[in-house]
C-alpha atoms as a PDB file:
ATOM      1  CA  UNK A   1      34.354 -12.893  23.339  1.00  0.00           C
ATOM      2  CA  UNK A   2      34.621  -9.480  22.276  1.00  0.00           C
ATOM      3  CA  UNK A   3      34.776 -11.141  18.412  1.00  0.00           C
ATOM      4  CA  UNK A   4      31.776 -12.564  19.082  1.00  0.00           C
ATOM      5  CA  UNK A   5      30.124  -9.700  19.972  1.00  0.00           C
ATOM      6  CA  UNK A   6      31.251  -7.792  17.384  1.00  0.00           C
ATOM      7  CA  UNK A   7      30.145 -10.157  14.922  1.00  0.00           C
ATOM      8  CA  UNK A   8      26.655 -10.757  15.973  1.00  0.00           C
ATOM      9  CA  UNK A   9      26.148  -6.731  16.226  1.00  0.00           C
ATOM     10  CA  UNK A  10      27.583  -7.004  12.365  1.00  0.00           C
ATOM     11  CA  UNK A  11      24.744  -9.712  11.563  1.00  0.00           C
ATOM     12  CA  UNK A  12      22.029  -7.677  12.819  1.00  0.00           C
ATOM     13  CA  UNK A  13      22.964  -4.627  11.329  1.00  0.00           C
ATOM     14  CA  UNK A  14      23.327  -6.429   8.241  1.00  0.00           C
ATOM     15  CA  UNK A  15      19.821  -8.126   8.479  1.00  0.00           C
ATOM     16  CA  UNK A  16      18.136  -4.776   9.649  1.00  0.00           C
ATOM     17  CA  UNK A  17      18.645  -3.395   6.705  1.00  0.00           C
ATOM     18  CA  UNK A  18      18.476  -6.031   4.456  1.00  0.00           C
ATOM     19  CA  UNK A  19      14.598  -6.394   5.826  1.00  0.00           C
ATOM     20  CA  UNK A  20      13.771  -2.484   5.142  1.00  0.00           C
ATOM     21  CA  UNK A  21      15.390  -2.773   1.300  1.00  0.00           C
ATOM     22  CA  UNK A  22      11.416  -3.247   0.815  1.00  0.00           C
ATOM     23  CA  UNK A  23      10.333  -0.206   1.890  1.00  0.00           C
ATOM     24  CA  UNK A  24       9.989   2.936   0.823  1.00  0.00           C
ATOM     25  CA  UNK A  25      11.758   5.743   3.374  1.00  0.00           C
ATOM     26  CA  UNK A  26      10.930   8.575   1.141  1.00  0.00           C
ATOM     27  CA  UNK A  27       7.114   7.627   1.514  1.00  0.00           C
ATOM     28  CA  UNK A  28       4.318   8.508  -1.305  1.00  0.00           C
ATOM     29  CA  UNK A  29       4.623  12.166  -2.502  1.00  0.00           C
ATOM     30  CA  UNK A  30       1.227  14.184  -3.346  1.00  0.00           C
ATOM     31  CA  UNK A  31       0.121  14.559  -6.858  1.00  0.00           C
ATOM     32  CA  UNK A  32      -2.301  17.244  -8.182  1.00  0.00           C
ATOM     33  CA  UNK A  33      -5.487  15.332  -7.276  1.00  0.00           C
ATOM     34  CA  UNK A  34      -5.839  15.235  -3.571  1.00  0.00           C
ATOM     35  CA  UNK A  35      -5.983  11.358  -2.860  1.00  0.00           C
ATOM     36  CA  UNK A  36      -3.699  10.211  -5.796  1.00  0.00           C
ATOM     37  CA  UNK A  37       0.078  10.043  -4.317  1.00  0.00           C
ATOM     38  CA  UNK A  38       3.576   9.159  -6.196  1.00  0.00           C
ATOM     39  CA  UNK A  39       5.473   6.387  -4.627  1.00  0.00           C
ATOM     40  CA  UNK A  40       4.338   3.686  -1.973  1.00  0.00           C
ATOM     41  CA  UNK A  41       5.348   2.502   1.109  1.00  0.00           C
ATOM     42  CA  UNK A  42       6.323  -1.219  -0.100  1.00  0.00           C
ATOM     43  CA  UNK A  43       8.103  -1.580  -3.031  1.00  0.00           C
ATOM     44  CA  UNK A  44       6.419  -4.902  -3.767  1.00  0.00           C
ATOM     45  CA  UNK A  45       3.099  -2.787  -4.311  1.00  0.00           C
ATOM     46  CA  UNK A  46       2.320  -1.442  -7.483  1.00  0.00           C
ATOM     47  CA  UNK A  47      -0.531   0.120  -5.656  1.00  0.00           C
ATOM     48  CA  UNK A  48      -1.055   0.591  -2.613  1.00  0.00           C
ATOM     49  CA  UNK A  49      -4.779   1.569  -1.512  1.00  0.00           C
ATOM     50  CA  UNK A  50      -5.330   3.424   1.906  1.00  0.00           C
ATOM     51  CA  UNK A  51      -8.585   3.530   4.239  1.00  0.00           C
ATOM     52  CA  UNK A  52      -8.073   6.208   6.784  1.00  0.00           C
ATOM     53  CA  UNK A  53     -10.686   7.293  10.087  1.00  0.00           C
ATOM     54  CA  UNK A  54     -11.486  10.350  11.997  1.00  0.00           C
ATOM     55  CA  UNK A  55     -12.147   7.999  14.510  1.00  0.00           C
ATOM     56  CA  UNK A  56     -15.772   6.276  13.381  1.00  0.00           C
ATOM     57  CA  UNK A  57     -14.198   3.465  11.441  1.00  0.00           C
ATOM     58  CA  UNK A  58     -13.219   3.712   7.868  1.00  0.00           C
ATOM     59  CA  UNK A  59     -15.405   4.223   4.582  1.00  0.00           C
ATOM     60  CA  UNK A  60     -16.775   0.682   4.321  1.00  0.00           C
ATOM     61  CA  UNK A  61     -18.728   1.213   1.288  1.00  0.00           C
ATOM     62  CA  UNK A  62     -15.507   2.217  -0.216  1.00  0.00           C
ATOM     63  CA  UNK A  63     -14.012  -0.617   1.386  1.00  0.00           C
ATOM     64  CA  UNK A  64     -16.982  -3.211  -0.177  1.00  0.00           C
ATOM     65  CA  UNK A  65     -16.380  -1.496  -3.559  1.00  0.00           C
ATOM     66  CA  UNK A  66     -12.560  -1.474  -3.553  1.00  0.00           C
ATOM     67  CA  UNK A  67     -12.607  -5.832  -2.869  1.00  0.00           C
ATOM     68  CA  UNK A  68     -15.401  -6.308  -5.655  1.00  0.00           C
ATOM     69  CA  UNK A  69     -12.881  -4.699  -7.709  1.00  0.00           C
ATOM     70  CA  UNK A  70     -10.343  -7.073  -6.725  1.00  0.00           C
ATOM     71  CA  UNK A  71     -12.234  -9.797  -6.769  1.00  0.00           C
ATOM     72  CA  UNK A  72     -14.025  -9.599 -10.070  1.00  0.00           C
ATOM     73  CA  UNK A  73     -10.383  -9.571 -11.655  1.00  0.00           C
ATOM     74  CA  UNK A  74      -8.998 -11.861  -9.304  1.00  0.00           C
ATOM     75  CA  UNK A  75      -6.036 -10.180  -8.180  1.00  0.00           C
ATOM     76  CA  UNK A  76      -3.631 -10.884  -5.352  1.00  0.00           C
ATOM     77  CA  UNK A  77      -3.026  -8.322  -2.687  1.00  0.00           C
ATOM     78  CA  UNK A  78      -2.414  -8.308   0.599  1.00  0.00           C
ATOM     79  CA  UNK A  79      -4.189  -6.245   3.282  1.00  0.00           C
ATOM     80  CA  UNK A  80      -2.359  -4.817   6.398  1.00  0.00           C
ATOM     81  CA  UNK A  81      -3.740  -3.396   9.632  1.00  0.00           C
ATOM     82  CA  UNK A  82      -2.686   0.249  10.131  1.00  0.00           C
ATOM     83  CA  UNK A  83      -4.614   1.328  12.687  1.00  0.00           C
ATOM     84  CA  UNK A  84      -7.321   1.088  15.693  1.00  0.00           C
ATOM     85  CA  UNK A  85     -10.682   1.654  13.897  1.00  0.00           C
ATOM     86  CA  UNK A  86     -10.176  -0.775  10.872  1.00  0.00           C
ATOM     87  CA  UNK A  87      -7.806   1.470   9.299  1.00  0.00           C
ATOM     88  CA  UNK A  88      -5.564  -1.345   6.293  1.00  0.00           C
ATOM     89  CA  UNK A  89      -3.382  -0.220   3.451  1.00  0.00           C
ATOM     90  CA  UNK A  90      -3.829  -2.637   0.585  1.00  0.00           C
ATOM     91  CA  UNK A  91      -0.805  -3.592  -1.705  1.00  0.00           C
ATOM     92  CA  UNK A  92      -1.138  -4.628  -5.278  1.00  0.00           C
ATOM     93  CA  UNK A  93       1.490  -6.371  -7.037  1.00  0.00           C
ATOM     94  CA  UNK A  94      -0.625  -6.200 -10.277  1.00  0.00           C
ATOM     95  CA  UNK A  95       1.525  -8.733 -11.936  1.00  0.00           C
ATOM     96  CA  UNK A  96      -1.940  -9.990 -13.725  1.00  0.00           C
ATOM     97  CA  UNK A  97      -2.717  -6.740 -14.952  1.00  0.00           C
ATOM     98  CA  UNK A  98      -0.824  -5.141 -18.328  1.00  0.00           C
ATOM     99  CA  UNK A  99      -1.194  -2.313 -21.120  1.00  0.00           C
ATOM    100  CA  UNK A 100      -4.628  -0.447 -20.823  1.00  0.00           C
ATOM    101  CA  UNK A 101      -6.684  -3.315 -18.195  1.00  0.00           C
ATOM    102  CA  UNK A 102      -3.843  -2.028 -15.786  1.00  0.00           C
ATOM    103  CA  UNK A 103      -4.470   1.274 -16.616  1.00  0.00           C
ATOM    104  CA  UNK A 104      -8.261   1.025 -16.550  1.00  0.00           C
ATOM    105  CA  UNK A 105      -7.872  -0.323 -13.095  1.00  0.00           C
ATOM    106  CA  UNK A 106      -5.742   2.537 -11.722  1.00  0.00           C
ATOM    107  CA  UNK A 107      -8.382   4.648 -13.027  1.00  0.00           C
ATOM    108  CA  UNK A 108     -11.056   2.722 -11.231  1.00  0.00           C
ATOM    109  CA  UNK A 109      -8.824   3.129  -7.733  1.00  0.00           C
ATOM    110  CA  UNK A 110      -8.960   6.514  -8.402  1.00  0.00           C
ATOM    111  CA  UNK A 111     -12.627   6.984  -8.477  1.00  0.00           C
ATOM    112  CA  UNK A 112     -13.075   4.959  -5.141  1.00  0.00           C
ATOM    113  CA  UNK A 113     -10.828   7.210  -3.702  1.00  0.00           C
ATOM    114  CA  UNK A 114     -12.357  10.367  -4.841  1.00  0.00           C
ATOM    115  CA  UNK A 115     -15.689   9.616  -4.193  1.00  0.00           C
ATOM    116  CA  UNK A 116     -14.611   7.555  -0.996  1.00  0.00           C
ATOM    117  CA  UNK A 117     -13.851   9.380   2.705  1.00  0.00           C
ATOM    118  CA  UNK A 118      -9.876   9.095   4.095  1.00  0.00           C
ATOM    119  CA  UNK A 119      -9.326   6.884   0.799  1.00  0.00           C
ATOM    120  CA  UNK A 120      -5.870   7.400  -0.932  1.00  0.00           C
ATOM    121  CA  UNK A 121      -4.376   5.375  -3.453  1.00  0.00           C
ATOM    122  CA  UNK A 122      -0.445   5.861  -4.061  1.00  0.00           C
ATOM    123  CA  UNK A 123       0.943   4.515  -7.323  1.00  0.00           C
ATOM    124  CA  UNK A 124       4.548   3.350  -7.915  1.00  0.00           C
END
């Protein structure tokens, strides 16, 4: 019995930490412009995009402009609650991005977020 035990403590240790290899524990690091950040939170995001609240919702015009982005390119991403007041991180893969469109598109997440309130984008 004790075997037993001992073994299925094992195989969820083991799977514990086989489901955070994905993340990040270090977390994004700050950069030299306020809402750019080195590193992301899931290691399966290029990008990651973050909409943040002071507790009025988030910036949804920088939310509309952020998907139109997206969408005109047709990129995957997912989109994950983080908080109360519509708060979501979005992670880009950016697999269909390469060379300068990649580039131009980082540079395009930038401006959101600069011109956007509580908008961050973090860059792998």
């Amino acid at each position: 019995m004790v075997k037993k035990m001992l073994w299925a403590g094992l195989v969820l240790l083991v799977m514990s930490v086989s489901c955070k290899s994905q993340q990040n524990s270090e977390g994004p690091k700050p950069t030299k412009e306020p809402t750019v950040y080195r590193g992301v939170t899931d290691n399966s995001c290029a990008v990651e995009v973050a909409f943040g609240s002071y507790g009025s919702g988030i910036d949804a015009k920088s939310a509309f402009r952020l998907q139109a982005l997206i969408d005109s390119l047709g990129l995957k991403f997912t989109a994950k609650a983080i908080g109360r007041e519509g708060e979501t991180r979005y992670c880009l893969p950016l697999s269909e991005l390469k060379g300068n469109k990649r580039k131009r598109f980082i540079s395009d997440l930038k401006i959101i977020a600069k011109e956007g309130q509580l908008v961050s984008v973090s860059i792998r």
